[in-house]
Protein backbone atom coordinates (compact mmCIF):
# COMPACT_ATOMS: atom_id res chain seq x y z
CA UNK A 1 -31.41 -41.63 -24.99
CA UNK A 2 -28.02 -39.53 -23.49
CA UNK A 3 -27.40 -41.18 -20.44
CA UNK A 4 -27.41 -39.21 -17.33
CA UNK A 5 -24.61 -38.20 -15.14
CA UNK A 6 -26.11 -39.67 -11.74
CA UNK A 7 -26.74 -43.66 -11.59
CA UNK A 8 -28.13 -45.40 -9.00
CA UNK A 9 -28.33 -43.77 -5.73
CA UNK A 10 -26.40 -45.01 -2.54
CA UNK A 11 -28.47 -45.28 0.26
CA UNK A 12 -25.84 -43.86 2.92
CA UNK A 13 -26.49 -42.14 6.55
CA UNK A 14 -27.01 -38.60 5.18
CA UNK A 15 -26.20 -35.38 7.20
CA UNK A 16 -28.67 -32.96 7.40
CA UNK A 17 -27.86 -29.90 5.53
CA UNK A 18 -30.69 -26.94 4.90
CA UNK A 19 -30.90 -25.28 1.33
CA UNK A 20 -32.89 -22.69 -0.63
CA UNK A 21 -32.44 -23.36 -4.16
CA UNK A 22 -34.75 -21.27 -6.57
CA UNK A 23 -37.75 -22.14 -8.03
CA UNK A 24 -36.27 -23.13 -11.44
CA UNK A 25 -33.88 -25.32 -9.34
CA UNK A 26 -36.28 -27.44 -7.83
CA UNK A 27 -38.25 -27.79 -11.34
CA UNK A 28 -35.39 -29.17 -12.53
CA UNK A 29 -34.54 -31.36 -9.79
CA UNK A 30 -37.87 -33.03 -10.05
CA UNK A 31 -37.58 -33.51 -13.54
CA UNK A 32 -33.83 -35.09 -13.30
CA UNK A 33 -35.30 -37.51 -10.24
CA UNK A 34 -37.95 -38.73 -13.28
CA UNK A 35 -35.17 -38.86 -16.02
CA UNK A 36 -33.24 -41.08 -13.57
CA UNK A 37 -36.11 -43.37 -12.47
CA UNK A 38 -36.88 -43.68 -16.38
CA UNK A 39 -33.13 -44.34 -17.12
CA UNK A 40 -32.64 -47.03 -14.00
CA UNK A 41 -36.26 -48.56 -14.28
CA UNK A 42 -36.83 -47.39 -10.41
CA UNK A 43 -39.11 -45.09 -8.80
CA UNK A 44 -38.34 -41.48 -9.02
CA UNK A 45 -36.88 -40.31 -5.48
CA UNK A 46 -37.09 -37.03 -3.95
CA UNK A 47 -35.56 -34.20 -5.35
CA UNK A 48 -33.57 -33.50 -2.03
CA UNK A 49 -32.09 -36.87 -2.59
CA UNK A 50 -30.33 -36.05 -5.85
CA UNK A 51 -28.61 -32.76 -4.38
CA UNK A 52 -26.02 -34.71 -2.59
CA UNK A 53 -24.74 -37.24 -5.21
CA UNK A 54 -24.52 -34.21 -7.68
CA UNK A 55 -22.67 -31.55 -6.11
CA UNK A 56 -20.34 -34.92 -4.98
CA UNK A 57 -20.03 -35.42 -8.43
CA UNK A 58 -19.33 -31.69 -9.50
CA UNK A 59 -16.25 -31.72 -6.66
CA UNK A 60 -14.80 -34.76 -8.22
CA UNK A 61 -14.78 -33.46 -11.73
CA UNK A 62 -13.31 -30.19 -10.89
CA UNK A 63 -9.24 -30.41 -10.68
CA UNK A 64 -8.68 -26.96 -9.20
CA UNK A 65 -11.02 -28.35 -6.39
CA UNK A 66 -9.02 -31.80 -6.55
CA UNK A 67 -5.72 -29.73 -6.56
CA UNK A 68 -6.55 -27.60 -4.03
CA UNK A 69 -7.06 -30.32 -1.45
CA UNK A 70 -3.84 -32.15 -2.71
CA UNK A 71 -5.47 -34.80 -4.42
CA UNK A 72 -6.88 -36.33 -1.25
CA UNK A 73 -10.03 -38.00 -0.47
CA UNK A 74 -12.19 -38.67 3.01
């Protein structure tokens, strides 16, 4: 099995933050969230849950992002 980009999930104070994502979107969230679960041997969490620890995930990889901001984190 390719292992997944996301691990475990933090549990952290989250910020609320509304979204529309299309339908295809959400299909795929929900079957990432069972992909993980399978992978980590946990229950499969909410699809809103993984949104968060991906698009944290896409900044960090992306070095015009990382440039951009001087190389500087929180």
């Amino acid at each position: 099995m390719t292992k997944l980009k996301l691990g475990p999930l933090a549990d952290d104070r989250p910020v609320k933050l509304a979204a529309e994502v299309p339908a295809a979107v959400h299909r795929d969230l929900v079957a990432y969230a069972a992909a993980l679960a399978a992978e980590t041997g946990g229950e499969p969490v909410a699809p809103e849950k993984l949104v968060a620890p991906m698009l944290e995930r896409f900044m960090a990889s992306d070095r015009g992002f990382a440039r951009r901001r001087g190389g500087a984190k929180n």
